[in-house]
Protein backbone atom coordinates (compact mmCIF):
# COMPACT_ATOMS: atom_id res chain seq x y z
CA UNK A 1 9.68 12.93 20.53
CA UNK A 2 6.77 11.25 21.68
CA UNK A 3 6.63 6.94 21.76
CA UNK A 4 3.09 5.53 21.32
CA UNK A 5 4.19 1.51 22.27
CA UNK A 6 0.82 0.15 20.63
CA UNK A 7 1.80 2.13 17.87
CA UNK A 8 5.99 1.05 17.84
CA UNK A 9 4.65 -2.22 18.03
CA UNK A 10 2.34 -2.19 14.95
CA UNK A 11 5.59 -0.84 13.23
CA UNK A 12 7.78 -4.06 14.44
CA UNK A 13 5.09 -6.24 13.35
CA UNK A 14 4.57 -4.51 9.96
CA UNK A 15 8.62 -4.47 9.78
CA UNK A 16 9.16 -8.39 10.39
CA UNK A 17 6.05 -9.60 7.91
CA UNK A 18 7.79 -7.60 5.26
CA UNK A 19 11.13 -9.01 5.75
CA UNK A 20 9.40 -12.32 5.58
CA UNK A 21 8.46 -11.71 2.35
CA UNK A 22 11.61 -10.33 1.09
CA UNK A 23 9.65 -6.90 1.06
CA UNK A 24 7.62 -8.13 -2.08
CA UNK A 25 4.51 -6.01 -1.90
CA UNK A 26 2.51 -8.84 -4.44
CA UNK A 27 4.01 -11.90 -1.77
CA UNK A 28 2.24 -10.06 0.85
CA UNK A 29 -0.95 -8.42 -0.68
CA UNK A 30 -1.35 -12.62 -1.73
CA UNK A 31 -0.61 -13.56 1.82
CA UNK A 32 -3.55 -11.21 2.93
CA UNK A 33 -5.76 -12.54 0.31
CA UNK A 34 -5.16 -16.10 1.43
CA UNK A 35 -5.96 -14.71 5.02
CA UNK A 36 -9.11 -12.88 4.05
CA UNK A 37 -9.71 -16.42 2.42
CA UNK A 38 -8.98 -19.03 5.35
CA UNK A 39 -11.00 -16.42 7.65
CA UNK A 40 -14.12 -16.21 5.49
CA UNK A 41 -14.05 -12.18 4.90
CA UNK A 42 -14.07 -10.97 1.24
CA UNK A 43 -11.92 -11.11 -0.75
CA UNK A 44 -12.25 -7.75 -3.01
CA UNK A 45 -10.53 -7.79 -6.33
CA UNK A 46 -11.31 -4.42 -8.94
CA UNK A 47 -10.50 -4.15 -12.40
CA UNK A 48 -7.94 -1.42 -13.09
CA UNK A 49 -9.34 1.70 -14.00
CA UNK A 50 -7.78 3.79 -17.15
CA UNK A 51 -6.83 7.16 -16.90
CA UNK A 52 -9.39 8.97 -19.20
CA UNK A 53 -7.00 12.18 -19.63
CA UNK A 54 -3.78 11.39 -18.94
CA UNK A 55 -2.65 15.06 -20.31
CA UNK A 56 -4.52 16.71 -17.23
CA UNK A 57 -2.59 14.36 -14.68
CA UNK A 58 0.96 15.25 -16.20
CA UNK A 59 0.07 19.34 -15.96
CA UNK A 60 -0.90 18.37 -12.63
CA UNK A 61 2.67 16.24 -11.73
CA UNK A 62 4.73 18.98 -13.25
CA UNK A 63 2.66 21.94 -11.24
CA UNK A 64 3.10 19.97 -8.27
CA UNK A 65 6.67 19.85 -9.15
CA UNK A 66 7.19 23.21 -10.02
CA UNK A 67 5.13 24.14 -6.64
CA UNK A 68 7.73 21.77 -4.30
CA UNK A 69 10.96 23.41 -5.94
């Protein structure tokens, strides 16, 4: 198998910031938001959107399901 290094070391960099924060996805998405902060870039926050058919999404999880079987 091929090696990209740039690539293995993105990996080891993405590996050790997430130990750092004990692997807690909202620790880090903060720490990036902090970041995005201290470097003057924007910070983009969304309201959550609601699922206007949530019927049509479960056929479509249990097709998929079916499908992968």
């Amino acid at each position: 198998m091929w090696h990209d290094p740039i690539v293995e070391e993105l990996h080891k960099q993405g590996r050790e910031l997430a130990a750092k924060f004990n692997y807690d996805v909202h620790a880090l998405g903060r720490y990036y938001q902090e970041r995005q902060k201290l470097e003057n870039r924007p910070v983009v926050s969304r309201k959550p959107r609601l699922i206007k058919d949530s019927q049509t999404i479960h056929q479509k999880s249990t097709m998929h399901s079916a499908l992968n079987e």
